[in-house]
Protein backbone atom coordinates (compact mmCIF):
# COMPACT_ATOMS: atom_id res chain seq x y z
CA UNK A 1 30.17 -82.29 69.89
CA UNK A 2 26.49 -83.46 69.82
CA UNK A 3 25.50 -80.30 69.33
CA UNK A 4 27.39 -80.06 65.83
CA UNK A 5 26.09 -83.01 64.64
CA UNK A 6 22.66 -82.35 65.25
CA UNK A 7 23.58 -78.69 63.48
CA UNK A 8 24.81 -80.36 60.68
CA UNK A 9 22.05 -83.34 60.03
CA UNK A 10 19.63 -80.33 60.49
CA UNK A 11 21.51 -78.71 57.42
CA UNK A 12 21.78 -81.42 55.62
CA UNK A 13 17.81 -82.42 56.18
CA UNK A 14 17.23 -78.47 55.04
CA UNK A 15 19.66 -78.74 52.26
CA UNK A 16 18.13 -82.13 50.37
CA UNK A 17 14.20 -80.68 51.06
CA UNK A 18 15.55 -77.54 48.67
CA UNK A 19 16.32 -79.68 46.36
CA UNK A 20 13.26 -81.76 46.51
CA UNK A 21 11.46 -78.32 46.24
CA UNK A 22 13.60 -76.90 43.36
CA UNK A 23 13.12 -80.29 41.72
CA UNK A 24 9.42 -79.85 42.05
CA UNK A 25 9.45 -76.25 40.78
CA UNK A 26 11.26 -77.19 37.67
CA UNK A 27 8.40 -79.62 37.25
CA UNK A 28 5.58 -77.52 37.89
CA UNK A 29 5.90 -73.58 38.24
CA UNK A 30 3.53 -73.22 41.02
CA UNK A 31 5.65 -75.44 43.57
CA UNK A 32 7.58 -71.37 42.99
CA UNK A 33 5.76 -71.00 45.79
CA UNK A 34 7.56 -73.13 48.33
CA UNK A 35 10.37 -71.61 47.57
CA UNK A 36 9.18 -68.07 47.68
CA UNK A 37 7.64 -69.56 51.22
CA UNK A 38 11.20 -69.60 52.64
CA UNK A 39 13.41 -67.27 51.64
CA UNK A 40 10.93 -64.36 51.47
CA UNK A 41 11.09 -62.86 54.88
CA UNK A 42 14.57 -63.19 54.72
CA UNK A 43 15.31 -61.23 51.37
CA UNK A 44 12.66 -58.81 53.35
CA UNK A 45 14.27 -58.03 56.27
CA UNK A 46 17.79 -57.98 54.68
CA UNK A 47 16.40 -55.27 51.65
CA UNK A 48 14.32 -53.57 54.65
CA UNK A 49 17.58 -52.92 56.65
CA UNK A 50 19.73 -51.48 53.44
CA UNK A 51 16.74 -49.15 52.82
CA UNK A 52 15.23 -48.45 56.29
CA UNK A 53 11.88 -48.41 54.01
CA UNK A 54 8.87 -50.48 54.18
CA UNK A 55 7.50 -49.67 50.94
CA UNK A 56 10.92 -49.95 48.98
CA UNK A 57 11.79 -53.24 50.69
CA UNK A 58 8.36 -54.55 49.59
CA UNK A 59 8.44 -53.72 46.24
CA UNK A 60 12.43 -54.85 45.80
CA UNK A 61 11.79 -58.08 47.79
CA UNK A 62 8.65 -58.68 44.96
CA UNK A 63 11.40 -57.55 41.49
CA UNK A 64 13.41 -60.04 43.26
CA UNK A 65 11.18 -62.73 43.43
CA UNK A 66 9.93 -61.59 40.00
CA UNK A 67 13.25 -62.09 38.11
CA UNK A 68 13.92 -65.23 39.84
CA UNK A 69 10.79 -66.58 39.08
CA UNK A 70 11.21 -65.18 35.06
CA UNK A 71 14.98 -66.74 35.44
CA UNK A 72 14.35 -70.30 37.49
CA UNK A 73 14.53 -72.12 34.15
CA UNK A 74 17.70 -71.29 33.33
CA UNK A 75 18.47 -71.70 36.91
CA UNK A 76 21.23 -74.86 37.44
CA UNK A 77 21.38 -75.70 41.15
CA UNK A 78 25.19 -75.83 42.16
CA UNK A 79 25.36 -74.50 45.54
CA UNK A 80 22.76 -72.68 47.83
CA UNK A 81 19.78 -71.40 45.95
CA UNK A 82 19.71 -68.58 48.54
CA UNK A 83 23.01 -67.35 47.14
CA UNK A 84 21.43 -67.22 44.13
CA UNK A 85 18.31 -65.21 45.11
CA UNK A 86 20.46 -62.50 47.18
CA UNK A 87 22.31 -62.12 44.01
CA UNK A 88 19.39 -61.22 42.56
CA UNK A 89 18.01 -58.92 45.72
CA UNK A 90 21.47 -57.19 45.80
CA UNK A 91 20.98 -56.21 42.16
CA UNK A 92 17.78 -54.97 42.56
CA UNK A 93 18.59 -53.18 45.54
CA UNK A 94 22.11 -51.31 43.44
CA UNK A 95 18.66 -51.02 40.20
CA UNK A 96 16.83 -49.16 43.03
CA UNK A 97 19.37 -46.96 44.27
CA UNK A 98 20.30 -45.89 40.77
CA UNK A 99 16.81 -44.95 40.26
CA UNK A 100 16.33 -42.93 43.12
CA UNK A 101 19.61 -41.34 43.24
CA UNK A 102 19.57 -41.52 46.93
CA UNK A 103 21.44 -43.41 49.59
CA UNK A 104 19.58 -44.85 52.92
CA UNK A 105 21.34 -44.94 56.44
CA UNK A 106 21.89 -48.11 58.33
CA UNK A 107 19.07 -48.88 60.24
CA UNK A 108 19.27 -50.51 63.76
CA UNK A 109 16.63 -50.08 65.96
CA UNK A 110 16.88 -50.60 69.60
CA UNK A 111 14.49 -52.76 70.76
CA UNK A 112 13.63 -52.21 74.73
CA UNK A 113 12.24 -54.66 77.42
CA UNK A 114 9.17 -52.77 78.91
CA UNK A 115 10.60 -54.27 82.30
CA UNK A 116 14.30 -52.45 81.61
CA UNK A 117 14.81 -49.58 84.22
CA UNK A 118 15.19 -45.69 82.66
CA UNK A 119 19.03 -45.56 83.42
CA UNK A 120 19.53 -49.21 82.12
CA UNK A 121 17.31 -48.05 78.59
CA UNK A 122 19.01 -44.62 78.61
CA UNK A 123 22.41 -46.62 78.41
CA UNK A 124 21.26 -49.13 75.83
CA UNK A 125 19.59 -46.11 73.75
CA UNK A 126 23.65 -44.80 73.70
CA UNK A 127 25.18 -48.09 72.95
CA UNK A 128 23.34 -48.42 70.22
CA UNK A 129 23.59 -45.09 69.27
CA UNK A 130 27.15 -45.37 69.21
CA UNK A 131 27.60 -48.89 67.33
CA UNK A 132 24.69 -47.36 64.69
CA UNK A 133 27.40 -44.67 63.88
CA UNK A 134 30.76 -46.86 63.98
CA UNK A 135 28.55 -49.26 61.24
CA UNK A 136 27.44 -46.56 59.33
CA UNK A 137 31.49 -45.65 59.22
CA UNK A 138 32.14 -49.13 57.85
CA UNK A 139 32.71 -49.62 53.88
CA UNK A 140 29.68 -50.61 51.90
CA UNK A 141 31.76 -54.20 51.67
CA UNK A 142 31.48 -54.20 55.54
CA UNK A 143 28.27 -53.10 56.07
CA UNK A 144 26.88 -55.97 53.39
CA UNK A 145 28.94 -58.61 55.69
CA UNK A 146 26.77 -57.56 58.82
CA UNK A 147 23.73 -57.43 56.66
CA UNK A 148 23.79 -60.23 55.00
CA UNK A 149 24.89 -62.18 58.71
CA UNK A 150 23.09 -60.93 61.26
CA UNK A 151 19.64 -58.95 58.96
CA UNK A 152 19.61 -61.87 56.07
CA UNK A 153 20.36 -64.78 58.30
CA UNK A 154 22.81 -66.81 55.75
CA UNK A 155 25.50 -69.20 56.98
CA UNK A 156 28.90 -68.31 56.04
CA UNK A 157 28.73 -70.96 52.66
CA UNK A 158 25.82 -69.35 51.50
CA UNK A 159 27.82 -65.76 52.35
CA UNK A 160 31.02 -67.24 50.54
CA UNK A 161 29.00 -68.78 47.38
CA UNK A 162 27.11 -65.20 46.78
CA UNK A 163 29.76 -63.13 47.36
CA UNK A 164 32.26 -65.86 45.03
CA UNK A 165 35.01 -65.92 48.03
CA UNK A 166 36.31 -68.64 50.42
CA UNK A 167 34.19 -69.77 53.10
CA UNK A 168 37.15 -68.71 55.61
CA UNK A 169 38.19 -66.20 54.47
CA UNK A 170 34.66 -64.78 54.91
CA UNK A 171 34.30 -65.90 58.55
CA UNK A 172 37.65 -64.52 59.30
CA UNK A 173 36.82 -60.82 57.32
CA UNK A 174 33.29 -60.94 59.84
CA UNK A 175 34.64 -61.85 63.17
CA UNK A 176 37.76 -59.40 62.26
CA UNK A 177 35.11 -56.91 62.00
CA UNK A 178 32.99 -57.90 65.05
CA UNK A 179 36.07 -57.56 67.04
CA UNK A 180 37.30 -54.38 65.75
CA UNK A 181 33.58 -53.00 66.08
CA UNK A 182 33.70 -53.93 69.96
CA UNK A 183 37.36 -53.17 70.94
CA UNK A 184 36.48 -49.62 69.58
CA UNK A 185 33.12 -49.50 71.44
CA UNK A 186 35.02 -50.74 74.25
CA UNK A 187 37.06 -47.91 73.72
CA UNK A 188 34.39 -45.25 73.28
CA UNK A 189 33.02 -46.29 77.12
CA UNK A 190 36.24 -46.63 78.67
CA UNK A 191 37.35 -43.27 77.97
């Protein structure tokens, strides 16, 4: 119980220095940068996973930031200003794809502890072999859920405000999937 309040003053405390840094933005362009400060890496790493390409992520993650930046005085905060930026990141990412008429695979890398034994890496190596292939079997609608989870870091309000749906019903579609993605990988080893 402790635990979940301390989560939640720690959102709240994140939530109300946004503002303060959105406010400050509005006033004065270059507090932008604050801003761009935070949610950077994560519009990074969540663009670097769709494409599985260094150079494509970089230059998407800087459109996004571009368009935001060109579109921040429009911009009325109601909600998670995250939401808003993925919105923007997803639509560069579709602009890209468009352009280059060419779809990237899923990428998850296996990351391996130099102290893990042969057999024990050989067996991770598979695992992750095998949930790389049931994810890249998933619908794009899926595949975004995981992405924009586990890749892009957002909580499930910032999930439900970007993609316009109920906060439940989007925690309920992703732990649907993360259960159906390990009773079939359960299945896969048990056989």
């Amino acid at each position: 119980m402790n635990n979940s309040i301390t989560h939640d003053s720690s959102k709240l405390l994140q939530q109300e220095e946004e503002d303060r840094w959105i406010m400050e933005a509005k006033a004065n362009p270059e507090a932008f940068a604050k801003l761009y400060d935070r949610y950077a890496p994560n519009i990074y790493r969540y663009l670097l996973s769709r494409l599985g390409n260094v150079a494509g992520a970089q230059d998407i993650t800087s459109l996004t930031f571009l368009r935001a930046f060109e579109m921040f005085p429009r911009y009325r905060h109601q909600g998670y200003f995250s939401a808003w930026l993925f919105a923007i990141a997803r639509s560069k990412y579709v602009d890209y794809l468009r352009k280059a008429q060419n779809r990237y695979e899923t990428s998850v890398e296996c990351i391996q502890d130099p102290q893990e034994d042969l057999l024990q890496g050989v067996i991770r190596s598979e695992r992750m072999a095998e949930l790389k292939r049931l994810i890249c079997k998933l619908s794009e609608e899926e595949q975004e859920l995981l992405h924009l989870r586990f890749v892009a870091n957002l909580s499930f309000a910032e999930m439900a405000s970007l993609l316009e749906r109920n906060e439940d019903a989007v925690k309920k579609t992703l732990y649907r999937l993360l259960a159906r993605l390990q009773s079939q990988l359960e299945d896969q080893y048990a056989a």
